[in-house]
C-alpha atoms as a PDB file:
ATOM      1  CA  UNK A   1      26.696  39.551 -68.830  1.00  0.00           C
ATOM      2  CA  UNK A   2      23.735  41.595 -68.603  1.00  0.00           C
ATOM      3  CA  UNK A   3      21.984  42.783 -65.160  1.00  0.00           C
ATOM      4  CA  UNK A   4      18.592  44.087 -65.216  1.00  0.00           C
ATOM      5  CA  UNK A   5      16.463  45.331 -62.298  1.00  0.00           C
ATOM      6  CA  UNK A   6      12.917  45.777 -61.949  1.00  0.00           C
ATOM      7  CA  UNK A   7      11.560  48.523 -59.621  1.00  0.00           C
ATOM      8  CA  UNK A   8       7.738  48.462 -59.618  1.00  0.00           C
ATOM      9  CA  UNK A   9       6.587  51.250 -58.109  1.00  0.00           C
ATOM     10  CA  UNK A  10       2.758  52.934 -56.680  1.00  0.00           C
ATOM     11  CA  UNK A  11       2.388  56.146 -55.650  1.00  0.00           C
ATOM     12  CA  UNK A  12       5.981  56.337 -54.288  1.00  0.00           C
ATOM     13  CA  UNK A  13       7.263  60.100 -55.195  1.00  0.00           C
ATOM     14  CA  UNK A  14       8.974  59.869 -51.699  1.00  0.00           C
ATOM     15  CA  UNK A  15      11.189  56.894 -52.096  1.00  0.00           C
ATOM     16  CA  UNK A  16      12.092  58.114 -55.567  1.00  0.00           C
ATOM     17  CA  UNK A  17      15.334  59.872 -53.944  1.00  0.00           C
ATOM     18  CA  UNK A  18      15.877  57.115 -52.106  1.00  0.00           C
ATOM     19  CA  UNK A  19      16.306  54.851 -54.698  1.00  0.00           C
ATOM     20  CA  UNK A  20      18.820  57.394 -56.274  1.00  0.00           C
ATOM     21  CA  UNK A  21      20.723  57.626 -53.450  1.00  0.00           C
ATOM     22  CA  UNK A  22      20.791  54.253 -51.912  1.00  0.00           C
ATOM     23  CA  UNK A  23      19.821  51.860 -55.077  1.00  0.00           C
ATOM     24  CA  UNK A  24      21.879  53.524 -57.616  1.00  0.00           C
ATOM     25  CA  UNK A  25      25.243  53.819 -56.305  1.00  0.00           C
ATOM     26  CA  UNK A  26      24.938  49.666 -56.048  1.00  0.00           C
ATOM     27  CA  UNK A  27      24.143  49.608 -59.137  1.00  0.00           C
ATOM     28  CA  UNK A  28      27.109  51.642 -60.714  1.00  0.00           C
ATOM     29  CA  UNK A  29      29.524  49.971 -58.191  1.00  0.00           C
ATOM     30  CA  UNK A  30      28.463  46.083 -59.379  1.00  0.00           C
ATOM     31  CA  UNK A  31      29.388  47.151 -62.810  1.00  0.00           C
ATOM     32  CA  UNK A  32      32.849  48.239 -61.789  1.00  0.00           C
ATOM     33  CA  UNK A  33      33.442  45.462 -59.204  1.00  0.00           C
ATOM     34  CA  UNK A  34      31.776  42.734 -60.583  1.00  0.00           C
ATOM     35  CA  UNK A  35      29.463  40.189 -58.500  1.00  0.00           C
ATOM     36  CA  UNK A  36      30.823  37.017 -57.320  1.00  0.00           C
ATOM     37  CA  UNK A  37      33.891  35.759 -55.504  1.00  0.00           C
ATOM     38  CA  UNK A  38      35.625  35.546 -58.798  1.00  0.00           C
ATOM     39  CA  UNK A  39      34.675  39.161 -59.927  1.00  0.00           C
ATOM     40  CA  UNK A  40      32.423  37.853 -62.668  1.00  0.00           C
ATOM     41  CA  UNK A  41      32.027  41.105 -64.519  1.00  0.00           C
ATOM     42  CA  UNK A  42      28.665  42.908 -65.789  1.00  0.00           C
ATOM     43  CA  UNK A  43      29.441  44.518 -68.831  1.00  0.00           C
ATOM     44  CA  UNK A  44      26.405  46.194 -68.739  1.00  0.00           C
ATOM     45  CA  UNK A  45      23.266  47.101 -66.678  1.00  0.00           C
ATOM     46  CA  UNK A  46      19.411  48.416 -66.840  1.00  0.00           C
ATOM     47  CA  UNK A  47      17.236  49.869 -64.393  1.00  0.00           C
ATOM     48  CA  UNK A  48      13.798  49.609 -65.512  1.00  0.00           C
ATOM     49  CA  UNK A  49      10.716  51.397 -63.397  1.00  0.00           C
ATOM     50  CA  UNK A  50       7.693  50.384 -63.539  1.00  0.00           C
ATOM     51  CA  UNK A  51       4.883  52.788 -62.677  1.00  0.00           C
ATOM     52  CA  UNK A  52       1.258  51.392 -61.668  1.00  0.00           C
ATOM     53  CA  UNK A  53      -0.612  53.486 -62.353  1.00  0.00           C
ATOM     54  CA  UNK A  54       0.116  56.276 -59.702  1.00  0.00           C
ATOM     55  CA  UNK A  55      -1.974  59.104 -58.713  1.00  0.00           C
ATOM     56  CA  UNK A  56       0.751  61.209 -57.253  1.00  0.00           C
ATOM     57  CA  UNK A  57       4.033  62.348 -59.269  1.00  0.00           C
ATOM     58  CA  UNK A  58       6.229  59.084 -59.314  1.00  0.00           C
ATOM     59  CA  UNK A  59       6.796  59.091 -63.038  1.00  0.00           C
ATOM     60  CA  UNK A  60       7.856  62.655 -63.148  1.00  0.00           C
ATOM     61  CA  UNK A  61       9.976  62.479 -60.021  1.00  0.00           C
ATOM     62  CA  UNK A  62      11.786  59.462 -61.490  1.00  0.00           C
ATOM     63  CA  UNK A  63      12.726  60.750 -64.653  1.00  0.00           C
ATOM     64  CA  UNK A  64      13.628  64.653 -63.539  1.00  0.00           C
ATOM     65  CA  UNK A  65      16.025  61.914 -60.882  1.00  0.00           C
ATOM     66  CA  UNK A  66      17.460  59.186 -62.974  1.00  0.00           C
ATOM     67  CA  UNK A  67      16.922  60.275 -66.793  1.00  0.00           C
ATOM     68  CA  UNK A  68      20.328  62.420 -66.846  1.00  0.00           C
ATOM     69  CA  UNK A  69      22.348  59.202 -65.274  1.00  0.00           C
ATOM     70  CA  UNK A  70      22.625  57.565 -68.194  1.00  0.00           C
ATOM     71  CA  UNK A  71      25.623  56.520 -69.903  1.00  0.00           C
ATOM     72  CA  UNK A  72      27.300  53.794 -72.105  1.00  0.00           C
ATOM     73  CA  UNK A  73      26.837  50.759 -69.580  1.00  0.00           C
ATOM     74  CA  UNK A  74      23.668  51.593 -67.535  1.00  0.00           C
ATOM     75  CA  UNK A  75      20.453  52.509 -69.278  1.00  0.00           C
ATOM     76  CA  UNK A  76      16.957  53.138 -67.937  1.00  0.00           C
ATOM     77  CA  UNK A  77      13.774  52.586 -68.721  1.00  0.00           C
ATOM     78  CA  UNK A  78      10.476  54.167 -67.252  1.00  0.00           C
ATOM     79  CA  UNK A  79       7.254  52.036 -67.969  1.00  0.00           C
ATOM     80  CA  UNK A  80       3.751  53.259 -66.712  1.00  0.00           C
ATOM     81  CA  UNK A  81       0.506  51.733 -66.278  1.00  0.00           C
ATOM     82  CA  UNK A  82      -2.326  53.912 -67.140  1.00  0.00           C
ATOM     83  CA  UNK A  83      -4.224  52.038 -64.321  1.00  0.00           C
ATOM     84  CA  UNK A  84      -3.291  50.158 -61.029  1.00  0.00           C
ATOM     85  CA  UNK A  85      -3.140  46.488 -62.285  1.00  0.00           C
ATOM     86  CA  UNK A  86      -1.263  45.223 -59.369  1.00  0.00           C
ATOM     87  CA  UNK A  87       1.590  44.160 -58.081  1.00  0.00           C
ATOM     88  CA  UNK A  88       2.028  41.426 -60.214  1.00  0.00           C
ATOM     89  CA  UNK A  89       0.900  42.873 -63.400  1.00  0.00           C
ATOM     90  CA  UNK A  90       4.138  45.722 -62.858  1.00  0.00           C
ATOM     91  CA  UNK A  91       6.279  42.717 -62.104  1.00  0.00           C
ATOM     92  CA  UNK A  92       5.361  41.388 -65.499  1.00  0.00           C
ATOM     93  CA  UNK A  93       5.688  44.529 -67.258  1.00  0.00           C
ATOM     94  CA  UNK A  94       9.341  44.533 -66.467  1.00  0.00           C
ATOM     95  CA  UNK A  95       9.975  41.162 -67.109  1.00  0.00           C
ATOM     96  CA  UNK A  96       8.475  41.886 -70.514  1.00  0.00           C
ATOM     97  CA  UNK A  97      11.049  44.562 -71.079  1.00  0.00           C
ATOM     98  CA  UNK A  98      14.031  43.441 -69.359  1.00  0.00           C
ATOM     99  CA  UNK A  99      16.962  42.215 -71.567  1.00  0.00           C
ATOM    100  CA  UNK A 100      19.937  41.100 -68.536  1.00  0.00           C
ATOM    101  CA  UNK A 101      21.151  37.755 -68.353  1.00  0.00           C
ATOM    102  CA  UNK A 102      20.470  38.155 -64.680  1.00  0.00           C
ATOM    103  CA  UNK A 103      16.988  39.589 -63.491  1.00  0.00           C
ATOM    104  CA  UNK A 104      16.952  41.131 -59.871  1.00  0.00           C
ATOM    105  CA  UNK A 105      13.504  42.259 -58.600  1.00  0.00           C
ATOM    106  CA  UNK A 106      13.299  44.756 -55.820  1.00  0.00           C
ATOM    107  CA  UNK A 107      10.961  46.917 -53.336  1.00  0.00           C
ATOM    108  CA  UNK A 108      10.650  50.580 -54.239  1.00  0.00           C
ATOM    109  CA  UNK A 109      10.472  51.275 -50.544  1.00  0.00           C
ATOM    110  CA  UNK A 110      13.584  49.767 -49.381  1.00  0.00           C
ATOM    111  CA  UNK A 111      12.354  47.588 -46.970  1.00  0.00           C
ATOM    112  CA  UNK A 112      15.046  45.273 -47.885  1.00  0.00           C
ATOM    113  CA  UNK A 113      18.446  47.165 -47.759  1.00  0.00           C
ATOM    114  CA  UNK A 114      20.068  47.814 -51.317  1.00  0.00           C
ATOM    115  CA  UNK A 115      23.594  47.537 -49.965  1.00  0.00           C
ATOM    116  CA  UNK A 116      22.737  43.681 -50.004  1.00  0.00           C
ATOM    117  CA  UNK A 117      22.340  43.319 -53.403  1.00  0.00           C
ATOM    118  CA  UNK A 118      25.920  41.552 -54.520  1.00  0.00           C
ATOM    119  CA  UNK A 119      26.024  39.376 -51.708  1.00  0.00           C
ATOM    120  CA  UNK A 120      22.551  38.361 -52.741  1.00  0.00           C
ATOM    121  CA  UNK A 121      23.934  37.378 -56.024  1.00  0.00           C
ATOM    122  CA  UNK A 122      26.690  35.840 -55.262  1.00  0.00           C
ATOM    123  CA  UNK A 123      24.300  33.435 -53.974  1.00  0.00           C
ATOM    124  CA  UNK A 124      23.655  32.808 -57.585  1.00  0.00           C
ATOM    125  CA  UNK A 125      26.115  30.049 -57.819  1.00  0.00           C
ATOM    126  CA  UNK A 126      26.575  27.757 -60.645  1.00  0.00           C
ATOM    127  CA  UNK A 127      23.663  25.410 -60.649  1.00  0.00           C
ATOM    128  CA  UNK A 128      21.393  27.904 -59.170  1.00  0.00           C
ATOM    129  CA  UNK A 129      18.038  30.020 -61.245  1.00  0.00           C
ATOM    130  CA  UNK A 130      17.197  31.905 -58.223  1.00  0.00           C
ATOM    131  CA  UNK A 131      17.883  33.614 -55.140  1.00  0.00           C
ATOM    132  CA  UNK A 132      15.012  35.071 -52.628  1.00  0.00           C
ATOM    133  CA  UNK A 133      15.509  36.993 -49.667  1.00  0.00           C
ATOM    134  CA  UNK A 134      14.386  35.085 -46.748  1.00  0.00           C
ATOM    135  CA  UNK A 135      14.188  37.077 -43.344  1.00  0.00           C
ATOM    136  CA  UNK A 136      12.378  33.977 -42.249  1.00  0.00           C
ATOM    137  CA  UNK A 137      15.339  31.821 -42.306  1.00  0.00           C
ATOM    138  CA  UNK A 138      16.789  31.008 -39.096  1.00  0.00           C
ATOM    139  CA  UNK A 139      20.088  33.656 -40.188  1.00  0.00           C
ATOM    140  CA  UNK A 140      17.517  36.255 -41.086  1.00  0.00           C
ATOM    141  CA  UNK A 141      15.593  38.834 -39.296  1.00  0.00           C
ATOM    142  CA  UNK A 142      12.230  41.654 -39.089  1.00  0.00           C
ATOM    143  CA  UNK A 143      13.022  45.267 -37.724  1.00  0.00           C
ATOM    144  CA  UNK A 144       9.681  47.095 -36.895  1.00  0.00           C
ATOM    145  CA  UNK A 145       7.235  45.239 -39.202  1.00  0.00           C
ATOM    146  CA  UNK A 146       3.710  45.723 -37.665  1.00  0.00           C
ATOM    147  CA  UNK A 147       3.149  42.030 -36.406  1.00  0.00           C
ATOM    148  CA  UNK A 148      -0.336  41.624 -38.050  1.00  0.00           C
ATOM    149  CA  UNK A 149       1.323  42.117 -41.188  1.00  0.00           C
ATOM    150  CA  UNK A 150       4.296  39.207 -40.219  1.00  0.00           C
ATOM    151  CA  UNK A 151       1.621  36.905 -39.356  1.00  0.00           C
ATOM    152  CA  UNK A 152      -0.059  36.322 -42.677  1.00  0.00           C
ATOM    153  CA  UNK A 153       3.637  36.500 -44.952  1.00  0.00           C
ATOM    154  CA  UNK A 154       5.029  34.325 -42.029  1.00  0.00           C
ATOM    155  CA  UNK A 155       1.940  31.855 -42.174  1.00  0.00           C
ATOM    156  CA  UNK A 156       1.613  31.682 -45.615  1.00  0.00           C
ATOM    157  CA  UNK A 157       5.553  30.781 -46.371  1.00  0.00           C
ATOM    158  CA  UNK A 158       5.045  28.212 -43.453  1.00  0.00           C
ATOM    159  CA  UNK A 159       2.210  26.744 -45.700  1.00  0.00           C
ATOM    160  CA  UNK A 160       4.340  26.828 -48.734  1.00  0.00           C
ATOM    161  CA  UNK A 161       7.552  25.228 -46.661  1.00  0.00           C
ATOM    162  CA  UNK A 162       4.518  22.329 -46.263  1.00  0.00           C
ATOM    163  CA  UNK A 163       3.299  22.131 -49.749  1.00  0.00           C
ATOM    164  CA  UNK A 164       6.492  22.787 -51.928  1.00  0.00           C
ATOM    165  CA  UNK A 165      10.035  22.636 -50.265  1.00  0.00           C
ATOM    166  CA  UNK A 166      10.430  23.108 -46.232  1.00  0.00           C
ATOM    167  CA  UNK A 167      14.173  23.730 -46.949  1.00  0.00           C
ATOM    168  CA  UNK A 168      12.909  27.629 -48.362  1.00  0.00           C
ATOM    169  CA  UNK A 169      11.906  29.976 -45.351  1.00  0.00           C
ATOM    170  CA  UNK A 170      10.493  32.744 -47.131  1.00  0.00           C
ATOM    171  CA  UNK A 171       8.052  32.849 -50.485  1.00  0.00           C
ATOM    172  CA  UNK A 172       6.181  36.007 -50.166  1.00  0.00           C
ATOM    173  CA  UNK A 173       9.671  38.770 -50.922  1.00  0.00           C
ATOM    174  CA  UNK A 174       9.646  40.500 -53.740  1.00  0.00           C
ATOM    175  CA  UNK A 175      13.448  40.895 -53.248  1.00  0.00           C
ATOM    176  CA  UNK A 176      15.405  38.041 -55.689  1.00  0.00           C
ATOM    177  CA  UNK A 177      17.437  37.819 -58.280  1.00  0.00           C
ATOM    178  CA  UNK A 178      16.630  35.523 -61.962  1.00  0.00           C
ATOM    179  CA  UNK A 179      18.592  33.558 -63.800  1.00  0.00           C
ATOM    180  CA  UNK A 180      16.800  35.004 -67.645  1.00  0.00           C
ATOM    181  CA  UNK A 181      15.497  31.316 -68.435  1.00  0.00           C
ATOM    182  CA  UNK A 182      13.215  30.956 -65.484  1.00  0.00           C
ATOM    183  CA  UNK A 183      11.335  34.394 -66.309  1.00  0.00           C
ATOM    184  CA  UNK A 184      11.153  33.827 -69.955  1.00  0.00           C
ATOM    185  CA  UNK A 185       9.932  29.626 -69.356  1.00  0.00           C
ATOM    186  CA  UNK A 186       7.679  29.954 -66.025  1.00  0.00           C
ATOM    187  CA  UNK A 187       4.804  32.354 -66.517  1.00  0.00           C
ATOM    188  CA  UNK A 188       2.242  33.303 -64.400  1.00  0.00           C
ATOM    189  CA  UNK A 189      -1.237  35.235 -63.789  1.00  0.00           C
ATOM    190  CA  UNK A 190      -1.857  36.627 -60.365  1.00  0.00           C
ATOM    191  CA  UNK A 191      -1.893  40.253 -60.818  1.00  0.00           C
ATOM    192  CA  UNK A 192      -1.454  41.190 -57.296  1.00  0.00           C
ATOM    193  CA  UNK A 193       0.828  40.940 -54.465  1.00  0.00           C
ATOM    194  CA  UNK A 194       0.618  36.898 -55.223  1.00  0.00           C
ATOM    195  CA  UNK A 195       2.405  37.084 -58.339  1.00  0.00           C
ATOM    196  CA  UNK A 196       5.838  36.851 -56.675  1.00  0.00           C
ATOM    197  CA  UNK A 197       4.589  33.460 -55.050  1.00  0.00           C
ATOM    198  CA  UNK A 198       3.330  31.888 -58.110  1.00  0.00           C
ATOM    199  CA  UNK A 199       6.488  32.911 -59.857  1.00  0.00           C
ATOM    200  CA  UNK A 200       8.861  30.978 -57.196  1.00  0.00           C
ATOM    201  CA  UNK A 201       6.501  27.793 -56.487  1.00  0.00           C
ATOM    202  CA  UNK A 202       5.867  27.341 -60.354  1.00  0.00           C
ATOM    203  CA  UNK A 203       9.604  27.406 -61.294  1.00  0.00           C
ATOM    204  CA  UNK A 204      10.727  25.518 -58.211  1.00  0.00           C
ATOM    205  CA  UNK A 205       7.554  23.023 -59.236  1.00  0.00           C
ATOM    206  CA  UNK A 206       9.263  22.970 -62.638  1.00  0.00           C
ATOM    207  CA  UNK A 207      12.298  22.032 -61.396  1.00  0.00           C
ATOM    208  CA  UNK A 208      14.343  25.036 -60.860  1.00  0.00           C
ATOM    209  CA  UNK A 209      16.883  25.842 -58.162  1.00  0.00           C
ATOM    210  CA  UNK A 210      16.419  28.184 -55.472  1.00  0.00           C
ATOM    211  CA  UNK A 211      18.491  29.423 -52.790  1.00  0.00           C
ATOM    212  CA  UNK A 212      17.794  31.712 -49.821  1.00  0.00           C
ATOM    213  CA  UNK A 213      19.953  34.924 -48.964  1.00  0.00           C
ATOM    214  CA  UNK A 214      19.195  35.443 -44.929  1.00  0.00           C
ATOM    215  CA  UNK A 215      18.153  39.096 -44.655  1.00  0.00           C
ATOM    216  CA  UNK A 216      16.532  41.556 -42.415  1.00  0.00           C
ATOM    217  CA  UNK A 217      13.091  42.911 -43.611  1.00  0.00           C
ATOM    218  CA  UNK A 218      12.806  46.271 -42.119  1.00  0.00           C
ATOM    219  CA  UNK A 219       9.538  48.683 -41.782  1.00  0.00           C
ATOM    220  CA  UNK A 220       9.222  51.126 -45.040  1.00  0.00           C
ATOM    221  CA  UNK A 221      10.515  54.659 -44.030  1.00  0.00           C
ATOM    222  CA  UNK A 222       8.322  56.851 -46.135  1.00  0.00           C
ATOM    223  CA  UNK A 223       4.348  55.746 -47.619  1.00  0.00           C
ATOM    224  CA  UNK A 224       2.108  53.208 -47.080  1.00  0.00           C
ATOM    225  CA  UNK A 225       2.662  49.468 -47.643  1.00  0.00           C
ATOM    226  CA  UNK A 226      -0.124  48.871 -50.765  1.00  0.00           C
ATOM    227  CA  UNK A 227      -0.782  45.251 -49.686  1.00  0.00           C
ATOM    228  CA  UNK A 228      -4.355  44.618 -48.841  1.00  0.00           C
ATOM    229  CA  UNK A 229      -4.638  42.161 -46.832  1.00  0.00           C
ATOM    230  CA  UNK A 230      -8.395  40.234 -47.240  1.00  0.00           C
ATOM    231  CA  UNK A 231      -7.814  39.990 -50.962  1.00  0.00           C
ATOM    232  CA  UNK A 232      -4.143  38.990 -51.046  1.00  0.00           C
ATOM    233  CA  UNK A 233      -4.742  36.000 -48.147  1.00  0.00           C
ATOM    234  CA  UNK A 234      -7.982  35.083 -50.697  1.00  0.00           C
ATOM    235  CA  UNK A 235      -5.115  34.656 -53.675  1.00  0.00           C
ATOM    236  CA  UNK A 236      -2.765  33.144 -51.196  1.00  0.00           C
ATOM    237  CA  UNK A 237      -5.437  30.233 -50.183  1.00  0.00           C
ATOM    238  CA  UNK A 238      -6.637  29.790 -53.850  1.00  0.00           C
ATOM    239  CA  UNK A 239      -3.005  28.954 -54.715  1.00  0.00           C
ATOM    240  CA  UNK A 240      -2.270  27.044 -52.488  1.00  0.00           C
ATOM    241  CA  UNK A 241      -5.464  24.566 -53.160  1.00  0.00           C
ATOM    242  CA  UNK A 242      -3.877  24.615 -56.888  1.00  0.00           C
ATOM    243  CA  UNK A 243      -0.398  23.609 -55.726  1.00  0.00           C
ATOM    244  CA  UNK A 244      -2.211  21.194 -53.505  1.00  0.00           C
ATOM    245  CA  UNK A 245      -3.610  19.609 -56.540  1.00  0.00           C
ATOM    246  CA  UNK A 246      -0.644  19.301 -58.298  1.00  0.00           C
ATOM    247  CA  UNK A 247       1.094  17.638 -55.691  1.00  0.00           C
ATOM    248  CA  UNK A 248      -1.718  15.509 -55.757  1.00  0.00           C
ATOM    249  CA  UNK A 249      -1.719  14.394 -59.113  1.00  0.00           C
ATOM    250  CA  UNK A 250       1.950  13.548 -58.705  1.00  0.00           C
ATOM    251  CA  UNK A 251       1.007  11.026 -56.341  1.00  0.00           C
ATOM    252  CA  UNK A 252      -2.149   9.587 -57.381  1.00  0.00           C
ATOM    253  CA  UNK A 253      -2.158  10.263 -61.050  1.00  0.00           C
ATOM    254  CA  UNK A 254      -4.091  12.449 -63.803  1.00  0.00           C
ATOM    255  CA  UNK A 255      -7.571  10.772 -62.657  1.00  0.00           C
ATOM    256  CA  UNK A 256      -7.498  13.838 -59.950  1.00  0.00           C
ATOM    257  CA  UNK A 257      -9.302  16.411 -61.235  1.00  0.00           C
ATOM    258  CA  UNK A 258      -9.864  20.069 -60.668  1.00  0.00           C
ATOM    259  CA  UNK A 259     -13.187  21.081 -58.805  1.00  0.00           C
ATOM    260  CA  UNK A 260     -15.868  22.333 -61.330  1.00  0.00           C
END
C-alpha cells in the first residue's frame, strides 16, 4: 500500500520546520512499523505540499527543508498556487496529485498533534472510507482555542450531527485520513475553508463510512489561523440549506425543488 499526505499550506514559512521535525519523523517511522494492529505495511509514501499562493517564503523554505529527504520509499512533491484560491481549492490540488491507496489530510500548523497520526489510521478498519479527527467527541478535547472561534466549528458540526449523522461529533477538521475511492468518486466545489465539510457530508450522503478518532485540537504555535469567519459561516449556512434539500427529497420525493 501506498500513503499519501496532503499539507496545504498559506503563508506558513514558520511551521515549515515544524513539519520537518514533528510531521516527518511519523512519516518515516509508519513506513518502517506499519499502521494497524496487524502491522499492515506501507511500502511506500508521499508527502505532497501544497502552496496557496503565499506571499512570504513557504515554497522556498519547504524545499531548501524537505527536497534532500528523499529516498526510494518516500517522495515529495511541492505544488503552488500562483494565487490564494482557498482552502479548498489546495485541498483539491493534492487530491489531484496524490497517488496512495490511503489519503491523510493534515494542518500545516499543527494544531492537531502529528504523533497521532497511526492511531488515527488504525481507525481505518476494514469496512471503513474515512477517519476525521473529532475533538468534539465526548473522548476528545480543545487546548487554548480562542472561544469565538469554537463557537462557530462547534455550532456548525452540531448542525451537521442534525442534518446528516448525530453519531459524528466533529465535521469542520481538516485532519482525516481517505480510503483513495472516496476522493476519486465524491467531488466537490467550495473553495474555501468549507471544502473539508462538503467532502465528508457528500461521501457520508453517498453512503460511505466514517469513523471519529477523539483528539485534542490545540491553539497554532506560530501565524495566524487564515479562516475568515463572515464568509466561511455564509458557505457553512448555504450548505447546509443544500443538504437540507436533499434530505428533503429523500423523504418527499423529486417534486422538491431547488429555490430559483
Amino acid at each position: 500500500m501506498k500513503l499519501s499526505v496532503i499539507i496545504p499550506c498559506y503563508n506558513e514559512v514558520d511551521n515549515v520546520m515544524k513539519l520537518h521535525d514533528e510531521l516527518l519523523p511519523v512519516i518515516r517511522k509508519l513506513l518502517v512499523n506499519g499502521w494497524t494492529s496487524v502491522s499492515e505495511q506501507f511500502e511506500s509514501a508521499e508527502m505532497l505540499f501544497v502552496d496557496d499562493g503565499s506571499s512570504d517564503d513557504t515554497s522556498a523554505k519547504l524545499q531548501e527543508c524537505f527536497s534532500s529527504e528523499a529516498n526510494s520509499r518516500l517522495s515529495f512533491q511541492f505544488l503552488k498556487h500562483e494565487t490564494n484560491a482557498g482552502l479548498g481549492a489546495a485541498i483539491r490540488t493534492g487530491f489531484a496529485h496524490a497517488s496512495g491507496d490511503i489519503i491523510l489530510t493534515v494542518d500545516s500548523d499543527g494544531t492537531y498533534k502529528f504523533s497521532g497520526i497511526p492511531e488515527l489510521l488504525s481507525c481505518l478498519t476494514p469496512g471503513v472510507d474515512i477517519v476525521t479527527a473529532s475533538p468534539y467527541h465526548p473522548d476528545g478535547g480543545v487546548i487554548g482555542v480562542p472561544a469565538y472561534r469554537l463557537f462557530f466549528s462547534k455550532s456548525s458540526s452540531l448542525l451537521y450531527r442534525i442534518l446528516v449523522d448525530p453519531k459524528v461529533h466533529t465535521y469542520t477538521c481538516l485532519f482525516r485520513a481517505y480510503r483513495s475511492r472516496v476522493v476519486r468518486q465524491i467531488s466537490f466545489a467550495s473553495n474555501d475553508f468549507l471544502g473539508g465539510t462538503e467532502l465528508l457530508v457528500k461521501a457520508m450522503l453517498g453512503g460511505f463510512r466514517t469513523a471519529e478518532f477523539p483528539d485534542v485540537l490545540y491553539k497554532r504555535m506560530y501565524g495566524v489561523s487564515k479562516a475568515r469567519i463572515v464568509s466561511t459561516v455564509r458557505s457553512h449556512l448555504k450548505f447546509m440549506g443544500w443538504v437540507l434539500l436533499q434530505r428533503l427529497r429523500l423523504t418527499f420525493g423529486s417534486h422538491i425543488h431547488e429555490p430559483v
